[in-house]
N, C-alpha and C. Protein backbone atom coordinates (compact mmCIF):
# COMPACT_ATOMS: atom_id res chain seq x y z
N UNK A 1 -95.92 1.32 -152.07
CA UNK A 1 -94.56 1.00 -151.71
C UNK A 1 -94.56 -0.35 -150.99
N UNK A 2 -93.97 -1.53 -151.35
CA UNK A 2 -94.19 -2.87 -150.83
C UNK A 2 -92.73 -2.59 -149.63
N UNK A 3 -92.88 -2.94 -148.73
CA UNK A 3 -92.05 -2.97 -147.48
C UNK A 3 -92.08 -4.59 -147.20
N UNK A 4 -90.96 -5.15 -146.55
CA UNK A 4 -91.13 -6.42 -146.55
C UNK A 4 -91.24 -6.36 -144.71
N UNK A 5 -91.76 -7.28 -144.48
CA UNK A 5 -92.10 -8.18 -143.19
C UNK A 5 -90.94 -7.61 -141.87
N UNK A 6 -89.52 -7.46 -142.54
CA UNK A 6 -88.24 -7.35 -141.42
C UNK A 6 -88.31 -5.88 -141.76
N UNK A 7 -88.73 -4.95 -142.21
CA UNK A 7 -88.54 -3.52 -142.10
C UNK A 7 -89.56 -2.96 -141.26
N UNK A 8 -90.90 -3.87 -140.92
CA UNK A 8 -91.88 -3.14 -140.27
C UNK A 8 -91.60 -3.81 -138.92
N UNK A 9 -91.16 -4.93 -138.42
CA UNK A 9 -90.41 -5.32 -137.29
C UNK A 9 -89.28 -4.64 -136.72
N UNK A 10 -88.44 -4.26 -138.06
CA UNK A 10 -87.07 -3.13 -137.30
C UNK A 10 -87.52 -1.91 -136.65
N UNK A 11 -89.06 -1.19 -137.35
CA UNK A 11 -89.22 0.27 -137.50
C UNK A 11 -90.29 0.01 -136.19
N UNK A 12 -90.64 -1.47 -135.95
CA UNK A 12 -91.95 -1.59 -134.29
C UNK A 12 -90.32 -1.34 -133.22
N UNK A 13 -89.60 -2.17 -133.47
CA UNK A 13 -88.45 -2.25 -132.37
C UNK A 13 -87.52 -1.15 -132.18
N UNK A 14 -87.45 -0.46 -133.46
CA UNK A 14 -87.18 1.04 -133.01
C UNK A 14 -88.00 2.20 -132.38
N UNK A 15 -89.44 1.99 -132.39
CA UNK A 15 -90.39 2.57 -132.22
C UNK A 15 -90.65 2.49 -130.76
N UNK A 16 -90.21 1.28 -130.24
CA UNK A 16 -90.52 1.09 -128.40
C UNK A 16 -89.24 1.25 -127.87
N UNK A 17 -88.14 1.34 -128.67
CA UNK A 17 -86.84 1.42 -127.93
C UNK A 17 -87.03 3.27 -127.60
N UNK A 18 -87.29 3.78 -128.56
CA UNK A 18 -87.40 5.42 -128.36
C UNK A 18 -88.33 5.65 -127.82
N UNK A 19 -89.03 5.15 -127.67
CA UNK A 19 -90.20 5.69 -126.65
C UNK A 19 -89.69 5.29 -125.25
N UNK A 20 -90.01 4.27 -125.12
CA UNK A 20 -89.02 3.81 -123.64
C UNK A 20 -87.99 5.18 -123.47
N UNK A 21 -86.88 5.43 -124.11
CA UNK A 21 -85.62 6.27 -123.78
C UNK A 21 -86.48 7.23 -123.73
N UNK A 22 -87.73 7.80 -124.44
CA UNK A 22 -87.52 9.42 -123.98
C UNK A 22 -88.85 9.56 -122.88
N UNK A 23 -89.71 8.26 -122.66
CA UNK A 23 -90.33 8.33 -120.86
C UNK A 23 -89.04 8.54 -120.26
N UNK A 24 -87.92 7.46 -120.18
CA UNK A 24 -87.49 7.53 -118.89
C UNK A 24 -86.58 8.51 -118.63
N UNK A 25 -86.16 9.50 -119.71
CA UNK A 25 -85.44 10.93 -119.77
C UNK A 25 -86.70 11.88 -119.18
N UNK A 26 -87.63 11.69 -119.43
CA UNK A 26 -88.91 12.11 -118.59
C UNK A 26 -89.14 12.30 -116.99
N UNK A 27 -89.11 10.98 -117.11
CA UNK A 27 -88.98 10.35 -115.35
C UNK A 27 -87.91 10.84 -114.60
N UNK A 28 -86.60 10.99 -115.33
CA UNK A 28 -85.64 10.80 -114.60
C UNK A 28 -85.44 13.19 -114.60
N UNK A 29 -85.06 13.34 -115.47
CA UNK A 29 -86.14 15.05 -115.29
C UNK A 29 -87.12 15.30 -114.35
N UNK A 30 -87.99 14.46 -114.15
CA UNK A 30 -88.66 14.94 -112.78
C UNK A 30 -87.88 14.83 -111.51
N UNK A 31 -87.18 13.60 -111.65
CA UNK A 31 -86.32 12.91 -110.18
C UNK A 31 -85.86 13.92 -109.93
N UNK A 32 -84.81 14.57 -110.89
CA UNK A 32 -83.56 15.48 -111.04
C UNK A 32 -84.45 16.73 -110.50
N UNK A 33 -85.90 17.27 -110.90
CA UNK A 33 -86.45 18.68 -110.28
C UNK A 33 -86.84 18.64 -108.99
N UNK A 34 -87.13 17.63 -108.95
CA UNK A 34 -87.95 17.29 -107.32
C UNK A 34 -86.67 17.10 -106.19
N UNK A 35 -85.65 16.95 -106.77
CA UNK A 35 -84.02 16.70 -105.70
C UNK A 35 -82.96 18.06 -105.92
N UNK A 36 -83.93 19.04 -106.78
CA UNK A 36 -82.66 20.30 -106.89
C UNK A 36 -81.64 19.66 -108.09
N UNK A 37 -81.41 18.38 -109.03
CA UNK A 37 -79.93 18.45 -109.20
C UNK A 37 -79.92 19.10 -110.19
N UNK A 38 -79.02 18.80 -111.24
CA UNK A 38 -78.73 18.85 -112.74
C UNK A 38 -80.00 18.36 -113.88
N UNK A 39 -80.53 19.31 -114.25
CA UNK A 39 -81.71 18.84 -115.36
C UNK A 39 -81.01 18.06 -116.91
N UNK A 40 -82.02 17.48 -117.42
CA UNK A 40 -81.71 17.52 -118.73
C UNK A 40 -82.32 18.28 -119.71
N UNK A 41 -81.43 18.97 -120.46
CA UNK A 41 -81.81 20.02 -121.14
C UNK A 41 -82.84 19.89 -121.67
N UNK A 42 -83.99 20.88 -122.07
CA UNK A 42 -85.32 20.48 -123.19
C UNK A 42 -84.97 20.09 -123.93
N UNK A 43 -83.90 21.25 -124.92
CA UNK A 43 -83.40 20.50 -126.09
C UNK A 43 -83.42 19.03 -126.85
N UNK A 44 -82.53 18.26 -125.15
CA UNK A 44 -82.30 16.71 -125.49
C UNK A 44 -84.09 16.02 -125.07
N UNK A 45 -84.73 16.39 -124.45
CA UNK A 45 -85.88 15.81 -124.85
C UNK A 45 -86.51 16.30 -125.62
N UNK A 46 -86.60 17.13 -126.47
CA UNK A 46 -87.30 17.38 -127.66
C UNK A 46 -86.44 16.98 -128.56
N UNK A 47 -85.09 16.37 -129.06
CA UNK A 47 -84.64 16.23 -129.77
C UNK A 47 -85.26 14.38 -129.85
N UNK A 48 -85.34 14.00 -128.44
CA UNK A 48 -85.63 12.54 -128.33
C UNK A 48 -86.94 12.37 -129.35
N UNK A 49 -88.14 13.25 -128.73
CA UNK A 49 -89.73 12.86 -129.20
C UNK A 49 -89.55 13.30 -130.42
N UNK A 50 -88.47 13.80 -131.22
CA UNK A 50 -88.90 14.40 -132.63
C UNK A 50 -88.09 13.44 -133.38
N UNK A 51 -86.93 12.19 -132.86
CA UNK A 51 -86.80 10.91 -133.05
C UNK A 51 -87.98 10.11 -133.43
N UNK A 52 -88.78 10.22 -132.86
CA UNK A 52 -89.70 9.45 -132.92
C UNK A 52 -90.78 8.74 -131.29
N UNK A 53 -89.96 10.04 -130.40
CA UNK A 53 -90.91 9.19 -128.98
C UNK A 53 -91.65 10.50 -128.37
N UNK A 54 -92.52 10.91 -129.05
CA UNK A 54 -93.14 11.75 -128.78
C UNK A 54 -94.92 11.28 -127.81
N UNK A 55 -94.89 9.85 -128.41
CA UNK A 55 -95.84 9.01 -127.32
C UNK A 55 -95.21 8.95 -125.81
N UNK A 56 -93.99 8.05 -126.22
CA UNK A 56 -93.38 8.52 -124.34
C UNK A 56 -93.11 9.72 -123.86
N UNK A 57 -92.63 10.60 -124.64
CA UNK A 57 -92.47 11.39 -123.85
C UNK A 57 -94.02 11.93 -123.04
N UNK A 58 -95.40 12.11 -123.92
CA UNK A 58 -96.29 12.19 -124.10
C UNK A 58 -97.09 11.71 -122.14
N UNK A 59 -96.66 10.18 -122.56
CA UNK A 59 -97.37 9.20 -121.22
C UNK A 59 -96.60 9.67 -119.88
N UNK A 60 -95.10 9.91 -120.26
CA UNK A 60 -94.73 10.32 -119.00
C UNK A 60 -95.14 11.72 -118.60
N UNK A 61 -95.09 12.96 -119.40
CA UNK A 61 -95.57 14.18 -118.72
C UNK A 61 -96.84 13.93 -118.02
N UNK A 62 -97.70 13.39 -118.80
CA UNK A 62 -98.85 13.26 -118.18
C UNK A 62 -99.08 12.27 -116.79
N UNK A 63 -98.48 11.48 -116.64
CA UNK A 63 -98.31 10.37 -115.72
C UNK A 63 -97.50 10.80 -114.73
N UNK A 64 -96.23 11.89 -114.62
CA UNK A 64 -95.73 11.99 -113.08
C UNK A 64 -95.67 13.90 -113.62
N UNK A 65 -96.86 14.12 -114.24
CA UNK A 65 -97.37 15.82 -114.11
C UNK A 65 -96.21 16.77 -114.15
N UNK A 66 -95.17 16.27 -115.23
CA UNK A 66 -93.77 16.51 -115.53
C UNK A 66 -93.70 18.01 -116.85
N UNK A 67 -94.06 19.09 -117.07
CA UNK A 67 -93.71 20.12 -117.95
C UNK A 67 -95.24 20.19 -118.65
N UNK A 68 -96.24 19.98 -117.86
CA UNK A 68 -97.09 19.75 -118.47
C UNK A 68 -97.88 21.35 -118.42
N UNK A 69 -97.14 22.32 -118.03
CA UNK A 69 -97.77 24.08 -118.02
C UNK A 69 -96.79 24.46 -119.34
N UNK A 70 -95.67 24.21 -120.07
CA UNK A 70 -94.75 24.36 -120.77
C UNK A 70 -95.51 24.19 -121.59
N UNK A 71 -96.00 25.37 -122.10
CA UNK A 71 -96.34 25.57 -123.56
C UNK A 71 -96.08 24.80 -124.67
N UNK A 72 -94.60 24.67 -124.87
CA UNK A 72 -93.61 23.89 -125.91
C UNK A 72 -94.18 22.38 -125.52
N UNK A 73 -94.29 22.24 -124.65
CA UNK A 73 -94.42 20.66 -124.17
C UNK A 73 -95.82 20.18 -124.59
N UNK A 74 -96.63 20.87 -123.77
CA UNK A 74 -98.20 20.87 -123.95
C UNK A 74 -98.41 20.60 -125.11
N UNK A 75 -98.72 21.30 -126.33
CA UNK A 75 -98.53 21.23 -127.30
C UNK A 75 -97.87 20.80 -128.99
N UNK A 76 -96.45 20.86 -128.07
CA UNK A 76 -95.59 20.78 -129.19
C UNK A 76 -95.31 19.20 -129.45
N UNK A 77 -95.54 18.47 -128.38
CA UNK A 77 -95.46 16.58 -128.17
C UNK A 77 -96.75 15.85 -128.87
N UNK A 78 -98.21 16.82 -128.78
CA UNK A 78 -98.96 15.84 -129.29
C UNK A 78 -98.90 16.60 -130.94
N UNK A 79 -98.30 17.45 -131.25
CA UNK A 79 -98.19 17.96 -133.07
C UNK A 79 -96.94 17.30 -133.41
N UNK A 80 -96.05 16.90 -132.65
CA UNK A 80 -94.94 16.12 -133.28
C UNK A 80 -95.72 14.91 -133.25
N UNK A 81 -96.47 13.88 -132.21
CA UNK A 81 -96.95 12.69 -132.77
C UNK A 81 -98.06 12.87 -133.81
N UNK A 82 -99.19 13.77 -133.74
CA UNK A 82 -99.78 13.77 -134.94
C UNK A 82 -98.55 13.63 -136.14
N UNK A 83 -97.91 14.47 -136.17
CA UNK A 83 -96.43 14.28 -137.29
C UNK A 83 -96.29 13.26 -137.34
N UNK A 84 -95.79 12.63 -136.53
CA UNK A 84 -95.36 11.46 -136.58
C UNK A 84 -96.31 10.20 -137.67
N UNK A 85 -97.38 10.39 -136.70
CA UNK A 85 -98.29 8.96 -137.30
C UNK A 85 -98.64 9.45 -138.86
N UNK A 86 -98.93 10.47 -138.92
CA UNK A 86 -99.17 11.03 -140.22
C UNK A 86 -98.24 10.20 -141.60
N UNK A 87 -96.99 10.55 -140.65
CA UNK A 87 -95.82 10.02 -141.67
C UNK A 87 -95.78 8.34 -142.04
N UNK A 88 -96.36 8.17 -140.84
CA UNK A 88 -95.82 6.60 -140.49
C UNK A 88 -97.26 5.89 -141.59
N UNK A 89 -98.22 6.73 -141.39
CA UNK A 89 -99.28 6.18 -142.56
C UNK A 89 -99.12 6.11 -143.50
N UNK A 90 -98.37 7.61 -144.44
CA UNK A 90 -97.88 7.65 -145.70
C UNK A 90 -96.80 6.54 -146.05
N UNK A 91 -96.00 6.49 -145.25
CA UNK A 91 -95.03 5.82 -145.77
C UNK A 91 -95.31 4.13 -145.89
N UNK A 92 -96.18 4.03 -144.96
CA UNK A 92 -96.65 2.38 -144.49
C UNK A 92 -98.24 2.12 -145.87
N UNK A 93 -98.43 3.40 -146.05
CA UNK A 93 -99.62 3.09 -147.20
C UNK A 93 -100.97 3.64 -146.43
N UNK A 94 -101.02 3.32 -145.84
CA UNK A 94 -102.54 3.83 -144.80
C UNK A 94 -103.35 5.10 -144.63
């Protein structure tokens, strides 16, 4: 499949924009547990990493020790990025 030059630049710049958003839905989930407030639902962070930011979400659990006994989390973040890259090989040729 020949991909040109501006589709693998759109799909890098979409690739750090979602990761970025679902660390700092990460980060900001811990803020929110550690102060009592309003969480954000799993849902919306698993809906984020299965976007495609399953690395951030990934760096942040591990980095401020955020859902990291959560079964779903533990697990389910590094089989969505295996997913992920898997895909990203097929489709990229690799």
């Amino acid at each position: 499949m020949a991909t040109s030059g501006f589709v693998y630049q759109v799909l890098l710049y979409y690739a750090l924009v979602i990761n970025t958003v679902c660390y700092v839905l990460f980060v900001l989930d811990k803020g929110y547990s550690q102060r009592g407030e309003k969480r954000i639902p799993e849902k919306i962070l698993f809906t984020v990493a299965l976007l495609g930011g399953a690395l951030g979400g990934i760096l942040a659990m591990y980095q401020f020790r955020h859902k990291t006994r959560h079964f779903r989390f533990k697990y389910g973040l590094p089989a969505l990025l295996v997913l992920q890259l898997i895909l990203i090989g097929y489709f990229t040729g690799y």
